[in-house]
Protein backbone atom coordinates (compact mmCIF):
# COMPACT_ATOMS: atom_id res chain seq x y z
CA UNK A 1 -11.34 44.75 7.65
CA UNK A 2 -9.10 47.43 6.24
CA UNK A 3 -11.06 50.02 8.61
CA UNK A 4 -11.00 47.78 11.56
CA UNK A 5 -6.97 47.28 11.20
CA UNK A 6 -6.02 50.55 10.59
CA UNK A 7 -7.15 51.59 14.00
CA UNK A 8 -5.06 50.70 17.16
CA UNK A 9 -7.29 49.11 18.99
CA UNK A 10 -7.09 46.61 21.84
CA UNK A 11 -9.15 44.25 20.68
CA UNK A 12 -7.83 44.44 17.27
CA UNK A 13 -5.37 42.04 18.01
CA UNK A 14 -7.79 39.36 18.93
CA UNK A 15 -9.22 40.41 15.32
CA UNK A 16 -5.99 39.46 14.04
CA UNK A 17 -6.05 36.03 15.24
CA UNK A 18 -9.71 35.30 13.91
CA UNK A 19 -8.27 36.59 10.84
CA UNK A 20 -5.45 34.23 11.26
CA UNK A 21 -7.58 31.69 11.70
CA UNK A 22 -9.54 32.02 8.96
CA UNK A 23 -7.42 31.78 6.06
CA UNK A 24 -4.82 29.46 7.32
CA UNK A 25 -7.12 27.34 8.78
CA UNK A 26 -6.65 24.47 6.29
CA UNK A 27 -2.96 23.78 7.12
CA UNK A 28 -4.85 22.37 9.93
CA UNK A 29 -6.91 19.68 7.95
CA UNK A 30 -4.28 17.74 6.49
CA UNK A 31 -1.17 17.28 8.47
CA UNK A 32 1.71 18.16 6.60
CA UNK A 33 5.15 17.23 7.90
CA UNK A 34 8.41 19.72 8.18
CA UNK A 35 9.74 20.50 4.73
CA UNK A 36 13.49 19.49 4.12
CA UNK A 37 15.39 21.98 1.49
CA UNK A 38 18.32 21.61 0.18
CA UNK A 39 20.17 24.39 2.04
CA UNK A 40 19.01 23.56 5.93
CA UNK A 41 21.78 23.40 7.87
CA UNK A 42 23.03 22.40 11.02
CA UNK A 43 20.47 24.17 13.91
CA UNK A 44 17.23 23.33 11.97
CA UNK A 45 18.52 19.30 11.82
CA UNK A 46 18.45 19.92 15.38
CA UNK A 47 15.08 21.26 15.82
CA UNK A 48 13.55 18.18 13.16
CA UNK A 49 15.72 15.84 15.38
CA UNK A 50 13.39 16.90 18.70
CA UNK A 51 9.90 17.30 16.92
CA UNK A 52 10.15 14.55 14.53
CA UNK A 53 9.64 11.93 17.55
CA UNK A 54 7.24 14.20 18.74
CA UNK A 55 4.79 14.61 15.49
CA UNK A 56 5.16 10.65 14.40
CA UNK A 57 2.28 9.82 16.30
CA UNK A 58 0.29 13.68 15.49
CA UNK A 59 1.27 14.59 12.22
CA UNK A 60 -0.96 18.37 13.10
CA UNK A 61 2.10 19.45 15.65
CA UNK A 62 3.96 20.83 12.79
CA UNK A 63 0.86 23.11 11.14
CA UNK A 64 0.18 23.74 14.86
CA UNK A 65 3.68 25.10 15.44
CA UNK A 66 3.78 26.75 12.12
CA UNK A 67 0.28 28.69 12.69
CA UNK A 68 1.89 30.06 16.28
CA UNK A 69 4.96 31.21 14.33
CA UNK A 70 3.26 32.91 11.79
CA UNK A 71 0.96 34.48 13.59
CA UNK A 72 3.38 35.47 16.30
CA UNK A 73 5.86 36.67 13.59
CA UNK A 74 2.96 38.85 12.41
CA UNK A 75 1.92 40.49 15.58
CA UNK A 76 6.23 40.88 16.00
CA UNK A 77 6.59 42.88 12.88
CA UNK A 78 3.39 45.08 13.39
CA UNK A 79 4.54 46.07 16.72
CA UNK A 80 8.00 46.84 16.01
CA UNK A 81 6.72 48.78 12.73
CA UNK A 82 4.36 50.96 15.58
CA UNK A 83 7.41 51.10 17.83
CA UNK A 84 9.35 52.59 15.00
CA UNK A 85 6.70 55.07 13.54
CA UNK A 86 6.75 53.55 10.24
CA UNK A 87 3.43 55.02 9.51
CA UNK A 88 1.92 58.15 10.89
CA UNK A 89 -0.08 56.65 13.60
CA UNK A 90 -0.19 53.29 15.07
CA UNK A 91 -2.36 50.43 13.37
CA UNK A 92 -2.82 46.49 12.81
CA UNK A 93 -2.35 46.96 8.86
CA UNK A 94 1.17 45.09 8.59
CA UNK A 95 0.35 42.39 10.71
CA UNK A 96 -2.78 41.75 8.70
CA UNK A 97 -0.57 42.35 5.26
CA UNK A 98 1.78 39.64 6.56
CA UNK A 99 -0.81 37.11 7.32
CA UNK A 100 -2.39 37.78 3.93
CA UNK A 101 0.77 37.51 1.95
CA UNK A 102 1.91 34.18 3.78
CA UNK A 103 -1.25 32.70 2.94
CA UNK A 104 -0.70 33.53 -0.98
CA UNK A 105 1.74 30.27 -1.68
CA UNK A 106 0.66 27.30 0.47
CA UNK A 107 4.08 26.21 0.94
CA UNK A 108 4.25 29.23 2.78
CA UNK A 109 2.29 27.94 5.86
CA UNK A 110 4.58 24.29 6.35
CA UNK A 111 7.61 24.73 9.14
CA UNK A 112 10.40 25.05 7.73
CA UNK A 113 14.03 26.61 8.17
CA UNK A 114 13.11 29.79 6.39
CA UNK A 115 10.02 30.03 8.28
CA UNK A 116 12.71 30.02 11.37
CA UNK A 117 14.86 32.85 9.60
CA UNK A 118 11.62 34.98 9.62
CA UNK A 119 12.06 35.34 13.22
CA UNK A 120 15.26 36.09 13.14
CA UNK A 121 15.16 38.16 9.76
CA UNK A 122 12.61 40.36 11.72
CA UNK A 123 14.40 41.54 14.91
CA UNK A 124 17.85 41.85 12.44
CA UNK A 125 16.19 44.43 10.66
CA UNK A 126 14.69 46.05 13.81
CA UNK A 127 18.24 46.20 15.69
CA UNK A 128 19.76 48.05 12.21
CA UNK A 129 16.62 50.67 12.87
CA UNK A 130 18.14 51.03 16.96
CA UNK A 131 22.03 51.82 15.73
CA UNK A 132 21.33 55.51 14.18
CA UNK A 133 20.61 56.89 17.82
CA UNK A 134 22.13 54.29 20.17
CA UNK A 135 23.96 55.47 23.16
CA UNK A 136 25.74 52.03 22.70
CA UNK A 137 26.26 51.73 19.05
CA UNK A 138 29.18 48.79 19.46
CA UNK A 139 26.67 46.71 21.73
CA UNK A 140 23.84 46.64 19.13
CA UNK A 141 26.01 46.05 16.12
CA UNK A 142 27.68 43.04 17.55
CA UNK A 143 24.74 41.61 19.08
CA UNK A 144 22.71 42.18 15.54
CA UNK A 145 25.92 40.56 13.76
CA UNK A 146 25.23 37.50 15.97
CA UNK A 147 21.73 37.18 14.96
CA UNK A 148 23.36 37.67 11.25
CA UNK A 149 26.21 34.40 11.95
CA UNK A 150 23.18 32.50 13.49
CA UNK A 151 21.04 32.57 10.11
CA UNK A 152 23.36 30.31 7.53
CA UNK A 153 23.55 28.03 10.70
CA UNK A 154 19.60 27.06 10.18
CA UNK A 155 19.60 28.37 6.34
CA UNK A 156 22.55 28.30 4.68
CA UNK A 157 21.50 30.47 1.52
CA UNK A 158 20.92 33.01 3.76
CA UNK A 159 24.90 34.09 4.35
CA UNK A 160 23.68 36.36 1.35
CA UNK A 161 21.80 38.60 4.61
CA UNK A 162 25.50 39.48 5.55
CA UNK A 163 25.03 41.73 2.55
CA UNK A 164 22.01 43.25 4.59
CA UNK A 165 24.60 44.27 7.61
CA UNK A 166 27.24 45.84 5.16
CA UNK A 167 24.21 48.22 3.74
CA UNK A 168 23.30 48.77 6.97
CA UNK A 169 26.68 49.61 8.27
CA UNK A 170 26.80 52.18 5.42
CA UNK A 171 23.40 53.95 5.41
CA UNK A 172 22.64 54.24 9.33
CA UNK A 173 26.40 54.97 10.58
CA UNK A 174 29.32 56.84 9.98
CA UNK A 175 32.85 55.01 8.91
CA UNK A 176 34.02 54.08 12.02
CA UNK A 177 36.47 50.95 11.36
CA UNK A 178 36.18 49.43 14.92
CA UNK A 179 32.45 49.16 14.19
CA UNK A 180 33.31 47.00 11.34
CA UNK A 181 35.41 45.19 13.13
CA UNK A 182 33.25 44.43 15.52
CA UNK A 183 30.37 43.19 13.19
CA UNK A 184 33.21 40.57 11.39
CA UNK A 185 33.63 39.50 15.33
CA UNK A 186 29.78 39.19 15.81
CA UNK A 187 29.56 37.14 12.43
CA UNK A 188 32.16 34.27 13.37
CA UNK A 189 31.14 34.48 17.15
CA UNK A 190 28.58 31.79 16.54
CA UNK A 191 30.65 29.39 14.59
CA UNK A 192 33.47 30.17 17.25
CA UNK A 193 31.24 28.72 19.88
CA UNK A 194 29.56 25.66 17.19
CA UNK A 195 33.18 24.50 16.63
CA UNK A 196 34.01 24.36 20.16
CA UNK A 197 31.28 22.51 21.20
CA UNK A 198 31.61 20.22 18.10
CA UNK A 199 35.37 19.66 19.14
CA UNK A 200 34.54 19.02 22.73
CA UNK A 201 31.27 16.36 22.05
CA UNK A 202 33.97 14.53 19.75
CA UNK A 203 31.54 15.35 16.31
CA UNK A 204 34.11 17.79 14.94
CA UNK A 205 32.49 17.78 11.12
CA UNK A 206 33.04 21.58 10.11
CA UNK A 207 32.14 20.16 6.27
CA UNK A 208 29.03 19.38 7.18
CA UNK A 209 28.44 23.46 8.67
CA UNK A 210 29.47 25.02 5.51
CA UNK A 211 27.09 23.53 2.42
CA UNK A 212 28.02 24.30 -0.79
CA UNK A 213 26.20 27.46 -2.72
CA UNK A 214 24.86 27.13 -6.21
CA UNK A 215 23.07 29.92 -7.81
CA UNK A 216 20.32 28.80 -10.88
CA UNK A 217 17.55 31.21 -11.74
CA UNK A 218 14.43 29.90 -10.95
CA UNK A 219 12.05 27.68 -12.97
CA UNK A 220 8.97 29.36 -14.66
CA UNK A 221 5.90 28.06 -13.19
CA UNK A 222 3.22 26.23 -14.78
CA UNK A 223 0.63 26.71 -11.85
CA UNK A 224 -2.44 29.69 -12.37
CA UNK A 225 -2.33 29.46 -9.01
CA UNK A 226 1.74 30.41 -8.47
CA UNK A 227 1.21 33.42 -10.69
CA UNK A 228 -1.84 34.70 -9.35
CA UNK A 229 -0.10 34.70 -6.20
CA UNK A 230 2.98 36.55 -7.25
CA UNK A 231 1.03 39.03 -8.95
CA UNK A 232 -0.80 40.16 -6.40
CA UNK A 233 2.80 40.28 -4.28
CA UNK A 234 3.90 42.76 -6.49
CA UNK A 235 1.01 44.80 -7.96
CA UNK A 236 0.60 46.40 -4.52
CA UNK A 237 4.45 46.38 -3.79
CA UNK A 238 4.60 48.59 -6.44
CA UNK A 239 1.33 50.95 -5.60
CA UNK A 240 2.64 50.74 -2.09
CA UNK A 241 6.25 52.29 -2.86
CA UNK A 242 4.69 54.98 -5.13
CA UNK A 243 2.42 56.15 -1.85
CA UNK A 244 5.58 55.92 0.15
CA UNK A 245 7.33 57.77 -2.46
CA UNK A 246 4.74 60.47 -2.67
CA UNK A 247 4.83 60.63 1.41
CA UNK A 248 8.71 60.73 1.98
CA UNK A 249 9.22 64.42 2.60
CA UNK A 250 6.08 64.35 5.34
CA UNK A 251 8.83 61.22 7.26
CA UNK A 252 11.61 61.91 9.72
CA UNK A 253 15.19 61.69 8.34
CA UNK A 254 14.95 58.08 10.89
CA UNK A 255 11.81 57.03 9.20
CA UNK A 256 12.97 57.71 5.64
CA UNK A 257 16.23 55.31 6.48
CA UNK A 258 13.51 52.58 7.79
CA UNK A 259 12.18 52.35 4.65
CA UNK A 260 15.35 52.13 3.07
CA UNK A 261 16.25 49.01 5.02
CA UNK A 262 13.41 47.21 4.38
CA UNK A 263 14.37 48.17 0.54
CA UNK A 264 17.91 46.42 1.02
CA UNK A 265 16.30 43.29 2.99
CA UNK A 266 13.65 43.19 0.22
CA UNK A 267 16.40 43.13 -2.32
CA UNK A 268 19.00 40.66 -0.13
CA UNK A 269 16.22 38.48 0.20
CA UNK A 270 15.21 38.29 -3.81
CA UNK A 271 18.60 37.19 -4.32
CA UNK A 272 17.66 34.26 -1.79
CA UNK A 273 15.48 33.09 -4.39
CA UNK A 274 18.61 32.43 -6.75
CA UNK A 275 20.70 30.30 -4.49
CA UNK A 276 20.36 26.46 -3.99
CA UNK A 277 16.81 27.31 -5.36
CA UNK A 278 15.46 23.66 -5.44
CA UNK A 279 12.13 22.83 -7.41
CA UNK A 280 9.41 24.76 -4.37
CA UNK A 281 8.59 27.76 -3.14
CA UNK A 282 9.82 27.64 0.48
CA UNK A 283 12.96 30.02 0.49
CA UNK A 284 10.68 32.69 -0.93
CA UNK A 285 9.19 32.95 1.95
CA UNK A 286 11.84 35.63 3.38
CA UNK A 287 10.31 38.17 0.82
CA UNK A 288 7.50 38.58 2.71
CA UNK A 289 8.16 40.51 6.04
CA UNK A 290 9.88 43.65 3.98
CA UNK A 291 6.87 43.15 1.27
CA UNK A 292 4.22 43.66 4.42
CA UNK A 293 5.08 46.46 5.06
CA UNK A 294 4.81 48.29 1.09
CA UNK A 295 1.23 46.38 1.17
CA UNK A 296 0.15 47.83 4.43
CA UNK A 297 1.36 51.48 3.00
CA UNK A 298 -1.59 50.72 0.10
CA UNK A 299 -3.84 50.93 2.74
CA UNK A 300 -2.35 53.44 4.78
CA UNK A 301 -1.77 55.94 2.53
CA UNK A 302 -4.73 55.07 0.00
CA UNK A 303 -6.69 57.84 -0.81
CA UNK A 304 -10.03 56.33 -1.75
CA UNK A 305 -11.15 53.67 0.58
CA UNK A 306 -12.93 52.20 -1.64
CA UNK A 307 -9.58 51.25 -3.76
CA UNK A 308 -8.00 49.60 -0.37
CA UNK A 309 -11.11 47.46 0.05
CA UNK A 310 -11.70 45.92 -3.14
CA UNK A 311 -7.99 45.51 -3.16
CA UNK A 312 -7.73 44.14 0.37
CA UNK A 313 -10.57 41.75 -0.60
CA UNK A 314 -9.59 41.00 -3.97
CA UNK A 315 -6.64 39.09 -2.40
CA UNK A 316 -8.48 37.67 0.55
CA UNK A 317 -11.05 36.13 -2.04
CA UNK A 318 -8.07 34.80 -4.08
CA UNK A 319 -6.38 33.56 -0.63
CA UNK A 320 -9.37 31.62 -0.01
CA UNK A 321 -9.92 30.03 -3.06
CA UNK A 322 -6.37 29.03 -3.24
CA UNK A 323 -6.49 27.10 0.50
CA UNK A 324 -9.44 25.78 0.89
CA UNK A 325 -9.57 24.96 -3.13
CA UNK A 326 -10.04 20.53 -3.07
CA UNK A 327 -9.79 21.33 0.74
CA UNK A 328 -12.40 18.00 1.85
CA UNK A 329 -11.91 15.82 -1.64
């Protein structure tokens, strides 16, 4: 599969969704309902209030919904990694990586808010990639700070992603200070327009927008199956770096400052873990779209083939066992 995805082929992306298909496929067996964290906030309440009456009577909506997002998010990422010449030439590997990756924690596969941030997460990160070269510079920092205000709005641990704009600020642009003023205006534009609306539908409840942040490191797990996974999230993390590493002088200045970003969202979103960290797995789900793309550069940049195949299928033999483990009992 590593040879078929490397290639940019047409048809590869109906490959992807077989390949979707087959190792999420069990979401699809038992319906499991929207998961509720501690730090959802006010836009994904919204969201459960409209599908909840919807998926009462077909519990499979929600692993419907969260199979389109996921894959979708996938094919998102892999494109905007081609559009952005991440690798060399254009290929299928990160979309593969991130359907692999996803599929390593089954909580990763439910709907939920940080599955929504994902979206989000990935077109913030492509916007800070647009503002080195942009023509209109102001236009694409406000409208990525938007994106940035939206995200505690459906997540609220992830104000920490404001961090993630500051970085960006500083490694893709010059100080200019009306820039940063204009990112602090993108930021509180969408509570601006919340709080208006709020005021105006007589539910003014601004507590209720702002939850309160606790930070607790997170619990050592007892599961074989938790550490298996997280091993083999950052065993080829780390092989991946050291062949980016190895190819950063061969990279465009633009390139080189890609791969720093996804550095400072891979970081940002580690720190996710610590806040309002609960007693699952769900919030760290926003490690995987910067992660993707460090696995994908394993087997990119690999060397021997034969390494990237017995690594590629290594995991997709552990992904299998994990989801369709006690899948009929």
């Amino acid at each position: 599969m590593v040879g078929v995805f490397k290639q940019n082929n047409l048809g590869n992306a109906f490959f992807l969704l077989l390949y979707a298909l087959v190792i999420k496929f069990p979401m699809f067996i038992h319906g499991q309902y929207a998961v509720q964290l501690e730090g959802d906030n006010y836009i994904y309440h919204l969201v459960l209030k409209f599908l909840n009456p919807l998926t009462s009577s077909a519990p499979v909506l929600f692993p419907i919904i969260a199979f389109i997002f996921l894959f979708a998010q996938s094919t998102l990422i892999n494109r905007l990694c081609n559009n952005l010449k991440l690798f060399p030439r254009p290929n299928y590997l990160v979309g593969m990586s991130y359907l692999l990756i996803t599929s390593l924690v089954k909580e990763w596969s439910y709907f939920s808010a940080p599955l929504l941030i994902n979206f989000l997460l990935i077109w913030i990160w492509y916007l800070t990639n647009t503002w080195y070269n942009s023509n209109q510079p102001k236009t694409n920092i406000f409208n990525t700070s938007i994106l940035v205000g939206i995200l505690p709005l459906i997540y609220s641990p992830s104000i920490a992603f404001i961090l993630v704009l500051v970085l960006a600020l500083l490694i893709t642009r010059p100080f200019r200070l009306t820039e940063w003023f204009i990112a602090i205006l993108g930021l509180i534009t969408p509570y601006y327009f919340l709080f208006v609306i709020l005021y105006l539908v007589n539910k003014w409840q601004w507590q209720k927008l702002i939850s309160p942040i606790h930070f607790y490191l997170p619990k050592l797990t007892t599961s074989l199956w938790i550490t298996g996974g997280i091993v083999l999230l950052v065993v080829p993390f780390l092989i991946g770096a050291f062949y980016v590493q190895n190819n950063l002088n061969k990279m465009l200045i633009q390139v080189r400052k890609t791969w720093s970003l996804l550095l400072v969202l891979l970081v940002v979103s580690l720190m996710i873990i610590l806040i309002n960290p609960g007693t699952g797995y769900q919030h760290w789900l926003m490690i995987t779209i910067p992660l993707a793309t460090f696995h994908a550069a394993v087997y990119y940049f690999s060397n021997s083939k034969f390494f990237a195949l017995i690594l590629h299928w290594f995991i997709f033999a552990f992904v299998i066992l994990l989801q369709y483990n006690g899948l009929f009992s």
